[in-house]
C-alpha atoms as a PDB file:
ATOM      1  CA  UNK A   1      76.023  71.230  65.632  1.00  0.00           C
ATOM      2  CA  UNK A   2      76.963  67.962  63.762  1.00  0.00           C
ATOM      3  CA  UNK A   3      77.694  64.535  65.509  1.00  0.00           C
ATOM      4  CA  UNK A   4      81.315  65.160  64.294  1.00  0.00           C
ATOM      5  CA  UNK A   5      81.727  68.610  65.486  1.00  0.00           C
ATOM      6  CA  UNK A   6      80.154  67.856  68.965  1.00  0.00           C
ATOM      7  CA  UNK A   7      82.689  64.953  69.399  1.00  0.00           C
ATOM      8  CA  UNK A   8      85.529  67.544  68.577  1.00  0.00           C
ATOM      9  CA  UNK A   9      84.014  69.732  71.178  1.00  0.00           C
ATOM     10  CA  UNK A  10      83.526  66.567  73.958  1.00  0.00           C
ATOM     11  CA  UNK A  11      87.261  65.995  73.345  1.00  0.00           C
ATOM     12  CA  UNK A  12      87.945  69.934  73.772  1.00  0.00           C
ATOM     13  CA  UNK A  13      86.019  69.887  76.966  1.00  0.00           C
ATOM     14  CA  UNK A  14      88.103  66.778  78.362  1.00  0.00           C
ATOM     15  CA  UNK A  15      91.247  68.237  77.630  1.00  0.00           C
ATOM     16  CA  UNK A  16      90.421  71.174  79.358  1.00  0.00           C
ATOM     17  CA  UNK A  17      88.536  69.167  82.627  1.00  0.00           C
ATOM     18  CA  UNK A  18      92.265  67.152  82.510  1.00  0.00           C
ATOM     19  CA  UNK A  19      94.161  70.199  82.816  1.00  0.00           C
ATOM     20  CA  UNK A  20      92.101  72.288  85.389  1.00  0.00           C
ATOM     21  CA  UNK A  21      92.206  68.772  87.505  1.00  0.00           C
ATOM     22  CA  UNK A  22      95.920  68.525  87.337  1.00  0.00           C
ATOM     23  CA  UNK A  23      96.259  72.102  88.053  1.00  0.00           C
ATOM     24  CA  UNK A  24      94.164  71.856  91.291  1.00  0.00           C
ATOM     25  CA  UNK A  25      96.360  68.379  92.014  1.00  0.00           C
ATOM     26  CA  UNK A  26      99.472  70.242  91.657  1.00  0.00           C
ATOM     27  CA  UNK A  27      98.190  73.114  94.181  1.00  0.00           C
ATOM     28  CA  UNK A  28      96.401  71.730  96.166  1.00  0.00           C
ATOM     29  CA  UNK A  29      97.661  67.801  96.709  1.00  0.00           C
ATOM     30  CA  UNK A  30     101.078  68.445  95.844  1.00  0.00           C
ATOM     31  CA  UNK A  31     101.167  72.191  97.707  1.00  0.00           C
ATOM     32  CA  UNK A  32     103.222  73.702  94.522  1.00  0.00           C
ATOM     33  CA  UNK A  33     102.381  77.609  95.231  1.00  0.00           C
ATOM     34  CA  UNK A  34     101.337  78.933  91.511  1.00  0.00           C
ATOM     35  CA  UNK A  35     103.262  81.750  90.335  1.00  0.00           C
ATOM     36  CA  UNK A  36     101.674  85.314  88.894  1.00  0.00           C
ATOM     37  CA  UNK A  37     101.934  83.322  85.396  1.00  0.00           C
ATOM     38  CA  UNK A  38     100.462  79.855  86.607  1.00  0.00           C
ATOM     39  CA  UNK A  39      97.069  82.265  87.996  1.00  0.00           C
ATOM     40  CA  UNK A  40      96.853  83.824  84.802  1.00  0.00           C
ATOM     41  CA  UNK A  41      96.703  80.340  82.705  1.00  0.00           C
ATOM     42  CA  UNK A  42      94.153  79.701  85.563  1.00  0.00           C
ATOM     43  CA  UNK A  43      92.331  81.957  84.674  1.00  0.00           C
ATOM     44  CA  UNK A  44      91.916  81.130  81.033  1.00  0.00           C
ATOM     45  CA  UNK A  45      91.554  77.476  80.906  1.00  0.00           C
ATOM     46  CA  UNK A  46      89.141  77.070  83.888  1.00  0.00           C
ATOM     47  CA  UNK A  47      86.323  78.709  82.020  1.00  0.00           C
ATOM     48  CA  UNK A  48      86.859  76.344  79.160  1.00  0.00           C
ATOM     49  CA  UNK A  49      85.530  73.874  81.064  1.00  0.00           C
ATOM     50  CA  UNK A  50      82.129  75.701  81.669  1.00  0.00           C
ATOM     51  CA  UNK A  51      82.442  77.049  78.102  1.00  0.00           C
ATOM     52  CA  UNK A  52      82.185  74.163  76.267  1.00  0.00           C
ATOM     53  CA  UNK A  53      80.206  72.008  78.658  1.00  0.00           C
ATOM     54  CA  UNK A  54      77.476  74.847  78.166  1.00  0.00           C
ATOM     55  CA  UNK A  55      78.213  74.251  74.193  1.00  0.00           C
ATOM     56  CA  UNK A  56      78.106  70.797  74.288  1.00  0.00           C
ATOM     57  CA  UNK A  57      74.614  71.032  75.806  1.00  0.00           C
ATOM     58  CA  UNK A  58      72.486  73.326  73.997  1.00  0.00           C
ATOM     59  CA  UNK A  59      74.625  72.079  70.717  1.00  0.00           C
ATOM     60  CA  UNK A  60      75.949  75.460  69.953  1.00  0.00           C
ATOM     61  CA  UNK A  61      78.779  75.646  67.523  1.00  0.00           C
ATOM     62  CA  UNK A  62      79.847  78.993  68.398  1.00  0.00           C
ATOM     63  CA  UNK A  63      81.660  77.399  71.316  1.00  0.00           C
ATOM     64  CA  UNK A  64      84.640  76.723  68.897  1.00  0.00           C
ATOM     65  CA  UNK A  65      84.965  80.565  68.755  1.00  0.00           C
ATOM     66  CA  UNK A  66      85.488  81.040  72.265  1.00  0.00           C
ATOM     67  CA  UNK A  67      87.541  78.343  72.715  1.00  0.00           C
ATOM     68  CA  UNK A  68      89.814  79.733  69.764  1.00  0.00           C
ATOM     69  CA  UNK A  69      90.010  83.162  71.278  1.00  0.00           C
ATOM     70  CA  UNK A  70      90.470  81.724  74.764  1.00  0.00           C
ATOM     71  CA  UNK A  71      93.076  79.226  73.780  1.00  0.00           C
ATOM     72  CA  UNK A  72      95.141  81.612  71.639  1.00  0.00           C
ATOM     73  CA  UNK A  73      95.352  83.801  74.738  1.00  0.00           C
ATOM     74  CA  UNK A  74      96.117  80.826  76.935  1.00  0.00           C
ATOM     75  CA  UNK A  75      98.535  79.303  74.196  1.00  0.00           C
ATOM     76  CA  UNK A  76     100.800  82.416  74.479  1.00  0.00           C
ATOM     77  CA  UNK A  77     100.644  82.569  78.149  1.00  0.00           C
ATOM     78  CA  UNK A  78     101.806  79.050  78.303  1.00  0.00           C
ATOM     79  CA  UNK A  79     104.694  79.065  76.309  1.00  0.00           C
ATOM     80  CA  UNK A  80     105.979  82.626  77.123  1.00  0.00           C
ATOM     81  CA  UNK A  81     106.254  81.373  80.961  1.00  0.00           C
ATOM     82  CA  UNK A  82     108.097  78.278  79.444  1.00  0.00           C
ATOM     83  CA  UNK A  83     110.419  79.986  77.826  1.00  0.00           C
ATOM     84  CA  UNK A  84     111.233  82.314  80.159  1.00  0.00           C
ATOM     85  CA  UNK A  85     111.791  79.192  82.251  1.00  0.00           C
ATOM     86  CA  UNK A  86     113.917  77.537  79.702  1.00  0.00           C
ATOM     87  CA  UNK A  87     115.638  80.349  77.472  1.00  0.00           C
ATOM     88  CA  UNK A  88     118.753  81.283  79.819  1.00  0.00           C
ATOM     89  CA  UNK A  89     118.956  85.337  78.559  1.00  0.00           C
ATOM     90  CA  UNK A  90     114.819  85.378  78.653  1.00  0.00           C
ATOM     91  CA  UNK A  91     115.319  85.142  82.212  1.00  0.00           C
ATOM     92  CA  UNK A  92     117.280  87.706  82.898  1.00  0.00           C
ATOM     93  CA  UNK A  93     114.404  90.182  82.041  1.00  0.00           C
ATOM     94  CA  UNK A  94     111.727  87.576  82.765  1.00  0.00           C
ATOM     95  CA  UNK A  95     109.416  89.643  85.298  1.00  0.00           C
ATOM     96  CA  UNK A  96     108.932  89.490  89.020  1.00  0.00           C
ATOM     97  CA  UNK A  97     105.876  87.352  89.558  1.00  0.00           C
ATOM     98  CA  UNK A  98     105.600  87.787  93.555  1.00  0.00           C
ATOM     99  CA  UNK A  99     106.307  85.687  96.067  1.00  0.00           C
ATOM    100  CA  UNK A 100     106.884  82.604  93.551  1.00  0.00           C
ATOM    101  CA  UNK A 101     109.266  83.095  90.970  1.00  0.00           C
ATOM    102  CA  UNK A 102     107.914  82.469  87.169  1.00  0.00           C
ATOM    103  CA  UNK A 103     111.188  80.896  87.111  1.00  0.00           C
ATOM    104  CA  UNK A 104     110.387  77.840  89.517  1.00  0.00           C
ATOM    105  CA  UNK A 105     110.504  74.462  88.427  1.00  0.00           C
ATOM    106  CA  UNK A 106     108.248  72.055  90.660  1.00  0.00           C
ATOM    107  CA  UNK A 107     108.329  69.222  87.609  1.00  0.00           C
ATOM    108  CA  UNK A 108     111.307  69.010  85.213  1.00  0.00           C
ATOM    109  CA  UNK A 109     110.515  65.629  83.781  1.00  0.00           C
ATOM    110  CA  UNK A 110     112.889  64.250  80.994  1.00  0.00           C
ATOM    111  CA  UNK A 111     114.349  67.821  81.212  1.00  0.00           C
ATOM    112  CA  UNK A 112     111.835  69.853  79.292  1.00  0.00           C
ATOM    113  CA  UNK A 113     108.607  68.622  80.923  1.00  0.00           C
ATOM    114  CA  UNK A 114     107.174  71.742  83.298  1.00  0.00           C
ATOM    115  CA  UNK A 115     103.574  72.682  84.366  1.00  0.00           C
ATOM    116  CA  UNK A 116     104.048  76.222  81.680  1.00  0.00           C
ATOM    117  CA  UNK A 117     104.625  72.767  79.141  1.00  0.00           C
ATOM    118  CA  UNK A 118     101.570  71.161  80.109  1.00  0.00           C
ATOM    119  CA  UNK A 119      99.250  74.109  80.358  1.00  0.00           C
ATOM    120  CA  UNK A 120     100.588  75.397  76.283  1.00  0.00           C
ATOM    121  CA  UNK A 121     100.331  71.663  75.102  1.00  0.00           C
ATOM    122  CA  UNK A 122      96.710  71.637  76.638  1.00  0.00           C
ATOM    123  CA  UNK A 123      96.196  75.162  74.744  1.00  0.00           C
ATOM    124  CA  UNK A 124      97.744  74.113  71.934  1.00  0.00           C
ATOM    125  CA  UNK A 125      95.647  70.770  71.134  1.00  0.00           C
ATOM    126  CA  UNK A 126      92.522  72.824  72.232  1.00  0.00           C
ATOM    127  CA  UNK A 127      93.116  75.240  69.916  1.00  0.00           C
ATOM    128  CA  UNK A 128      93.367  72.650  66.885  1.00  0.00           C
ATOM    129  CA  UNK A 129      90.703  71.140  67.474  1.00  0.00           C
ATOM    130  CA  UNK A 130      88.448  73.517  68.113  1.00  0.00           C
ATOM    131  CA  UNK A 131      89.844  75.061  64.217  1.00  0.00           C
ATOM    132  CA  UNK A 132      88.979  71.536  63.097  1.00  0.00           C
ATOM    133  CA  UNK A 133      85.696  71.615  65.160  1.00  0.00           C
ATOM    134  CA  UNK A 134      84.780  74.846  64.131  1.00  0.00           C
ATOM    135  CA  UNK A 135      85.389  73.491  60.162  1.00  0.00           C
ATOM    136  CA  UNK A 136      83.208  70.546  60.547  1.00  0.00           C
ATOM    137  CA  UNK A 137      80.805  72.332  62.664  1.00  0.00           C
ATOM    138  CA  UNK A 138      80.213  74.520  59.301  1.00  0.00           C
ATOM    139  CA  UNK A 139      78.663  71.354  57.345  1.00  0.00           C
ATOM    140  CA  UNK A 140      75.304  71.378  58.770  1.00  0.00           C
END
């Protein structure tokens, strides 16, 4: 892996470290229960952290294709539990996530702002970079 490509995967790797933190903040600091949803974005961005920490280390370029496939998943995750927050007749047939509704709120900052916003905009700028990363990391 290139200088250029291994920077694109450092800044991957931060994003993701940035939003595991503030998800543990949020849970466990602020006590906001996570809903069914919430554990499932969990569940995909956590291992991002390993994933390309372990890529930036042995230099392995192939860590842009898991975080592609990993941030797609997460990416639709993300903004389907937004807008089943924000879409008025999505949450009508939104599903039953448990004891904490996928329709709960803890943030609303500026009015749009929710932790299902952070998560996809995490996703989201992981998955472009690691496109662009993945690109550069060709030019070897």
């Amino acid at each position: 892996m290139n200088k250029r490509a291994e920077n694109f995967a450092v800044f991957s790797w931060v994003i993701a470290l940035v939003a595991t933190l503030g998800s543990l903040y949020f849970s466990e600091i602020k006590n906001f229960e996570p809903c069914l949803l919430c554990w499932y974005q969990r569940i995909i961005m956590y291992p991002l952290v390993l994933i390309y920490l372990i890529g930036i280390i042995i230099k392995d370029r192939k860590v842009f294709i898991y975080g592609i496939a990993f941030s797609i998943i997460g990416f639709l995750t993300s903004w389907y539990h937004y807008a089943i927050q924000k879409v008025t007749f999505l949450q009508d047939s939104s599903p039953s996530c448990g004891q904490v509704s996928c329709l709960a709120q803890y943030i609303n900052w500026g009015g749009f702002i929710t932790i299902p916003f952070l998560a996809g905009t995490a996703f989201t700028l992981i998955l472009i970079i690691s496109v662009i990363g993945y690109k550069y990391s060709k030019e070897d």
